[in-house]
Protein backbone atom coordinates (compact mmCIF):
# COMPACT_ATOMS: atom_id res chain seq x y z
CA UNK A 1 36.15 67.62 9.57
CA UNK A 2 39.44 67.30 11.37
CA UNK A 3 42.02 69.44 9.67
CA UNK A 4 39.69 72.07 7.65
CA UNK A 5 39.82 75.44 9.80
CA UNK A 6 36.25 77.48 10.07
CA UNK A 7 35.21 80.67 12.03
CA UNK A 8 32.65 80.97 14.24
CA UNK A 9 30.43 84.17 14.64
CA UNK A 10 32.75 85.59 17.65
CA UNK A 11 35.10 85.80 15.01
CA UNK A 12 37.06 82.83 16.60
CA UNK A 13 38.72 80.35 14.33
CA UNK A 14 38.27 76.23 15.25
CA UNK A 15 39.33 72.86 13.55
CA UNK A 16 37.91 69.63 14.36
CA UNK A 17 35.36 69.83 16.39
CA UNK A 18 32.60 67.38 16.60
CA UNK A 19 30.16 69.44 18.72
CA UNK A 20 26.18 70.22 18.43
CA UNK A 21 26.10 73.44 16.70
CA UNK A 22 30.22 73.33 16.80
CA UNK A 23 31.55 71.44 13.37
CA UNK A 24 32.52 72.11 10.15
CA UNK A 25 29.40 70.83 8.43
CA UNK A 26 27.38 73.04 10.29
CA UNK A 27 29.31 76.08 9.32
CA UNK A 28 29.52 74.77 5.86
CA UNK A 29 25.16 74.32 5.78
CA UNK A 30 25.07 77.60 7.34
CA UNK A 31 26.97 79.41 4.24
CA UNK A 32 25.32 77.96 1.82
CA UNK A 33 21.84 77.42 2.86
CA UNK A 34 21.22 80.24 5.63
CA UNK A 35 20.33 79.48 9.23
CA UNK A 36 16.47 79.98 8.16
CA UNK A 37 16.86 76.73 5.88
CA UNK A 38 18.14 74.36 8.93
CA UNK A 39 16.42 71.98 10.96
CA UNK A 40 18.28 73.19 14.12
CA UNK A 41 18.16 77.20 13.79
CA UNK A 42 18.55 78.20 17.44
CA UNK A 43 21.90 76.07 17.96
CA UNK A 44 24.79 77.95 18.88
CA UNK A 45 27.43 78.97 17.75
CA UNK A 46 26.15 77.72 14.66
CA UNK A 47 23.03 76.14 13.68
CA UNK A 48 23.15 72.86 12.82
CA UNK A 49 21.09 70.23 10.16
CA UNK A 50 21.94 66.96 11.13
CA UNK A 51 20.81 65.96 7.00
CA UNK A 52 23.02 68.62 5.62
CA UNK A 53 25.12 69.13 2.41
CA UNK A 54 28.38 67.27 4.01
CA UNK A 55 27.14 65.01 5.92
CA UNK A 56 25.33 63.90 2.73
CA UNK A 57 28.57 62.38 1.64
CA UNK A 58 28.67 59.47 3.98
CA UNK A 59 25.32 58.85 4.04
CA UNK A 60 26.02 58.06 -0.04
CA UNK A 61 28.72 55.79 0.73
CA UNK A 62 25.78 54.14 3.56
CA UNK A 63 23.67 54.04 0.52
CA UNK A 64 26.22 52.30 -1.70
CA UNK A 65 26.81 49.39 0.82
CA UNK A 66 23.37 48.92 0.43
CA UNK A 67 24.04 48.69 -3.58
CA UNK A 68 26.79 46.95 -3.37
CA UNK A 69 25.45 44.25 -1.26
CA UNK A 70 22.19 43.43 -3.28
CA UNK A 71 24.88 43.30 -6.21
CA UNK A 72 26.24 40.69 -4.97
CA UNK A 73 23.05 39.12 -3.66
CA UNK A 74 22.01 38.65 -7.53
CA UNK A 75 25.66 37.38 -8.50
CA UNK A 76 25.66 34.59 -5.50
CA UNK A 77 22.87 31.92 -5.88
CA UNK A 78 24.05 29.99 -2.43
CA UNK A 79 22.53 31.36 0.16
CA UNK A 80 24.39 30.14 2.92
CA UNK A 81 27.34 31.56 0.93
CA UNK A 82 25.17 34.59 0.92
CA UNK A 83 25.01 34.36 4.78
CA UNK A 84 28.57 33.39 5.57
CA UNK A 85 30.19 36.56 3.34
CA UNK A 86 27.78 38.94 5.04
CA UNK A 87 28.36 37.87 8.28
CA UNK A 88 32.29 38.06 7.69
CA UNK A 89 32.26 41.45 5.98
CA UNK A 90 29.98 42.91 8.60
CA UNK A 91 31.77 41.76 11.38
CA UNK A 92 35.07 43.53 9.77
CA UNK A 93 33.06 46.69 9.27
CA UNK A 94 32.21 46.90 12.53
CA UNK A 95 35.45 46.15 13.71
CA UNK A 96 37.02 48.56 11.12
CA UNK A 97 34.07 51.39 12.57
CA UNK A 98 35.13 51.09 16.87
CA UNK A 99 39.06 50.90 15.24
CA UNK A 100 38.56 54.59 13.63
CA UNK A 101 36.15 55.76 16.31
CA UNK A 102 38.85 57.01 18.31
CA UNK A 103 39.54 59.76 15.35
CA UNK A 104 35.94 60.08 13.77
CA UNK A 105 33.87 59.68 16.85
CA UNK A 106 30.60 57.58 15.56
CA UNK A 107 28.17 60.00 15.03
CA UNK A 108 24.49 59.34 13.71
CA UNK A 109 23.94 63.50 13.25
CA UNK A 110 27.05 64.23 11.25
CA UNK A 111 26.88 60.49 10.11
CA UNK A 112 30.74 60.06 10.25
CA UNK A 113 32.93 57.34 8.39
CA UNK A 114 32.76 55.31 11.98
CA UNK A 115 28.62 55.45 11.88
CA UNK A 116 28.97 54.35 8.48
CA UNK A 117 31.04 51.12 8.90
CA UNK A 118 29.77 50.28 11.74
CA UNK A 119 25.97 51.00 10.81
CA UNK A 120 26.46 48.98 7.65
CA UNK A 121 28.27 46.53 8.99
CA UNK A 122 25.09 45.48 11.63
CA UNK A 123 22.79 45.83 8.80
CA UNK A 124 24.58 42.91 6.61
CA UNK A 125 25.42 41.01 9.46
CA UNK A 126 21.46 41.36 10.80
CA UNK A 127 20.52 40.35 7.15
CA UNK A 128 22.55 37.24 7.33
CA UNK A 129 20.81 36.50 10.12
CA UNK A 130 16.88 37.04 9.06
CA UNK A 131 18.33 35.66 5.78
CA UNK A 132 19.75 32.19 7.45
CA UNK A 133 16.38 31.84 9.57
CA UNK A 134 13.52 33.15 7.08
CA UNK A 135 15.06 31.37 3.84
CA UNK A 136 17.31 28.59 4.92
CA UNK A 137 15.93 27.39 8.10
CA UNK A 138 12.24 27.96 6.94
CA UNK A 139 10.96 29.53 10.32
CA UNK A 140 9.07 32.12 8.98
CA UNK A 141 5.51 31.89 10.88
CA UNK A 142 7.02 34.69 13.50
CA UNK A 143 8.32 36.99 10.89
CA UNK A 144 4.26 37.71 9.59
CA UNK A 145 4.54 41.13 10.81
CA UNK A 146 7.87 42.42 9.48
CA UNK A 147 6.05 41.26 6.09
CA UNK A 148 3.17 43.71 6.29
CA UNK A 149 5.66 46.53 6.85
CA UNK A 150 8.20 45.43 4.78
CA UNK A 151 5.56 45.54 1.48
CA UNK A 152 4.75 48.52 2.46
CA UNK A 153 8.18 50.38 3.61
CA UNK A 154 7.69 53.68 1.66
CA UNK A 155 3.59 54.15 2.84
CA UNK A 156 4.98 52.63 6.63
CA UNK A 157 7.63 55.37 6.53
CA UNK A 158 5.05 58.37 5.98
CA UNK A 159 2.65 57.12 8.05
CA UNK A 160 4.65 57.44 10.76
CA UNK A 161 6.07 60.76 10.24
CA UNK A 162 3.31 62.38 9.47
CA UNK A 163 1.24 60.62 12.85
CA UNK A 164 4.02 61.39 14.81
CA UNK A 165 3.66 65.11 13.67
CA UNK A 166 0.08 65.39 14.20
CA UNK A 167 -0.13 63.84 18.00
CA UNK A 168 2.63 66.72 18.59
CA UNK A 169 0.65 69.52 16.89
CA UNK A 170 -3.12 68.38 17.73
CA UNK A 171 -3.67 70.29 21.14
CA UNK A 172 -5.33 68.79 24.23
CA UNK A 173 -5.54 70.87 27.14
CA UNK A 174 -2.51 72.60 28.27
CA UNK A 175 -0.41 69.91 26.18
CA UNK A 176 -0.33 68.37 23.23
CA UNK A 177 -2.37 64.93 21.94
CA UNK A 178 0.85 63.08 22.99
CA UNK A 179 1.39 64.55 25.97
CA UNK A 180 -1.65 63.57 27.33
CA UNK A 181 -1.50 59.61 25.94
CA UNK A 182 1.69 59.83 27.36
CA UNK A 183 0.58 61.09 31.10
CA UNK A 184 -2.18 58.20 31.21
CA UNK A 185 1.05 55.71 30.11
CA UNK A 186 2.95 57.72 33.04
CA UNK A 187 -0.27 56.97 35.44
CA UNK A 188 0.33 53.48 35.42
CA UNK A 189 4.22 52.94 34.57
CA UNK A 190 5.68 55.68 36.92
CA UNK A 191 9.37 54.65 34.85
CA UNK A 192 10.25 57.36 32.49
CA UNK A 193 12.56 55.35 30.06
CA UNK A 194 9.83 52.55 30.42
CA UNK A 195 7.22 54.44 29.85
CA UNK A 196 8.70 56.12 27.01
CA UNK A 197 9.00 52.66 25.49
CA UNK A 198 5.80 51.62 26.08
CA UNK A 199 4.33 54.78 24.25
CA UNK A 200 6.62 53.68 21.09
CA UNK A 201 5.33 50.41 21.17
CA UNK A 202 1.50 52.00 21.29
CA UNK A 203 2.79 53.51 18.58
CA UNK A 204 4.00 50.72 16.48
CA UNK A 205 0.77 48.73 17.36
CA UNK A 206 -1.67 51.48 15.41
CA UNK A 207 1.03 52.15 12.76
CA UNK A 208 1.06 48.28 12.30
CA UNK A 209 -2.85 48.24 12.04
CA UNK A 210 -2.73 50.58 9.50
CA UNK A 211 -0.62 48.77 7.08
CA UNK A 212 -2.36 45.53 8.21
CA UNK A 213 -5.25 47.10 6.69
CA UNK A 214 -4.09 48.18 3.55
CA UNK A 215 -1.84 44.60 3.21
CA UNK A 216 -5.40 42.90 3.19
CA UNK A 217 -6.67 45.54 1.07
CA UNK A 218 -3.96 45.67 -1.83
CA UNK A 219 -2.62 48.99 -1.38
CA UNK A 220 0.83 49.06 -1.85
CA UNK A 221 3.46 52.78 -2.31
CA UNK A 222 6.36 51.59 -4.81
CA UNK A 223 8.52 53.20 -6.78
């Protein structure tokens, strides 16, 4: 991403960039795939898929941690040795990710090296952490909820996509289905970042009744 040379349409040759539109994974996902085949087709110069072929790469090595760390989960018994490894190598990989951010900016769309480390890093030190309270500390009565969507992760993760589709596409008026659940939100929270998060917690609460229902029912997506 740094070093490798690409040309844009204009005929102009560029090495590492990190832009929207402007990198060398979008000019690699637009020869191979074709603009048509990209989730951003209008970005310019080039557009731009932010779950394209190289990006892929470090979202593998994301996966891996993942791996990696329930490996050692099943080799490790103790689970406040469990906790206290997790919270160490987190905390490096986090460290390690803001260290290298200065060269591979951290990047969620391009999902660079830095996003990786430091992404992985908060997810073992976070599981330490539900880990230490849920298993070793026994407080579990608050964590009820993040059970019914954690047995159902896979249904959960449809769900939402798909209703977050449909309120977009289901017209109302001049707007859309969300548009006009979000103007009654703006009606009485005039705040647009906190009315944007009250909309996403309206959301959660009928995604979470949803999977409520099927927990109680037995229905259960696994692979």
């Amino acid at each position: 991403m740094l070093y490798i040379p690409y040309t844009l349409p204009n005929g102009e040759v560029v090495s590492g960039l990190w832009l929207h539109g402007n990198n060398l994974s979008a000019f690699i996902d637009n020869a191979v795939l074709g603009s048509h085949h990209l989730y951003y087709a209008n970005a310019k110069p080039l557009p731009f898929d932010p779950e394209g072929l190289f990006s892929t790469l470090p979202a593998t090595a994301s996966a891996l941690s993942g791996m990696l760390t329930a490996v050692y989960l099943t080799k490790q018994p103790d689970l406040k040795k469990q906790a206290r490894s997790l919270i160490l190598l987190g905390t490096l990989a986090v460290i390690a990710g803001y260290a290298i951010s200065p060269i591979t900016p951290i990047n969620k769309a391009l999902w660079t090296p830095s996003y990786v480390l430091l992404s992985s890093g908060l997810a073992a030190i976070f599981y330490a952490l539900c880990s230490a309270i849920l298993d070793i500390y026994k407080l579990r009565s608050w964590g009820a909820p993040f059970i019914v969507f954690g047995a159902n992760a896979i249904l959960f993760f449809m769900f939402a996509g798909v209703f977050a589709r449909l309120l977009i596409m289901i017209p109302l008026g001049d707007s859309s289905l969300k548009g006009n659940i979000y103007g009654l939100i703006q009606l009485v929270i005039s705040n647009d970042h906190l009315a944007s998060f009250s909309f996403s917690l309206l959301f959660l609460v009928v995604s979470y009744g949803v999977m409520y229902s099927c927990y109680r029912k037995g229905i259960f997506w696994k692979v």
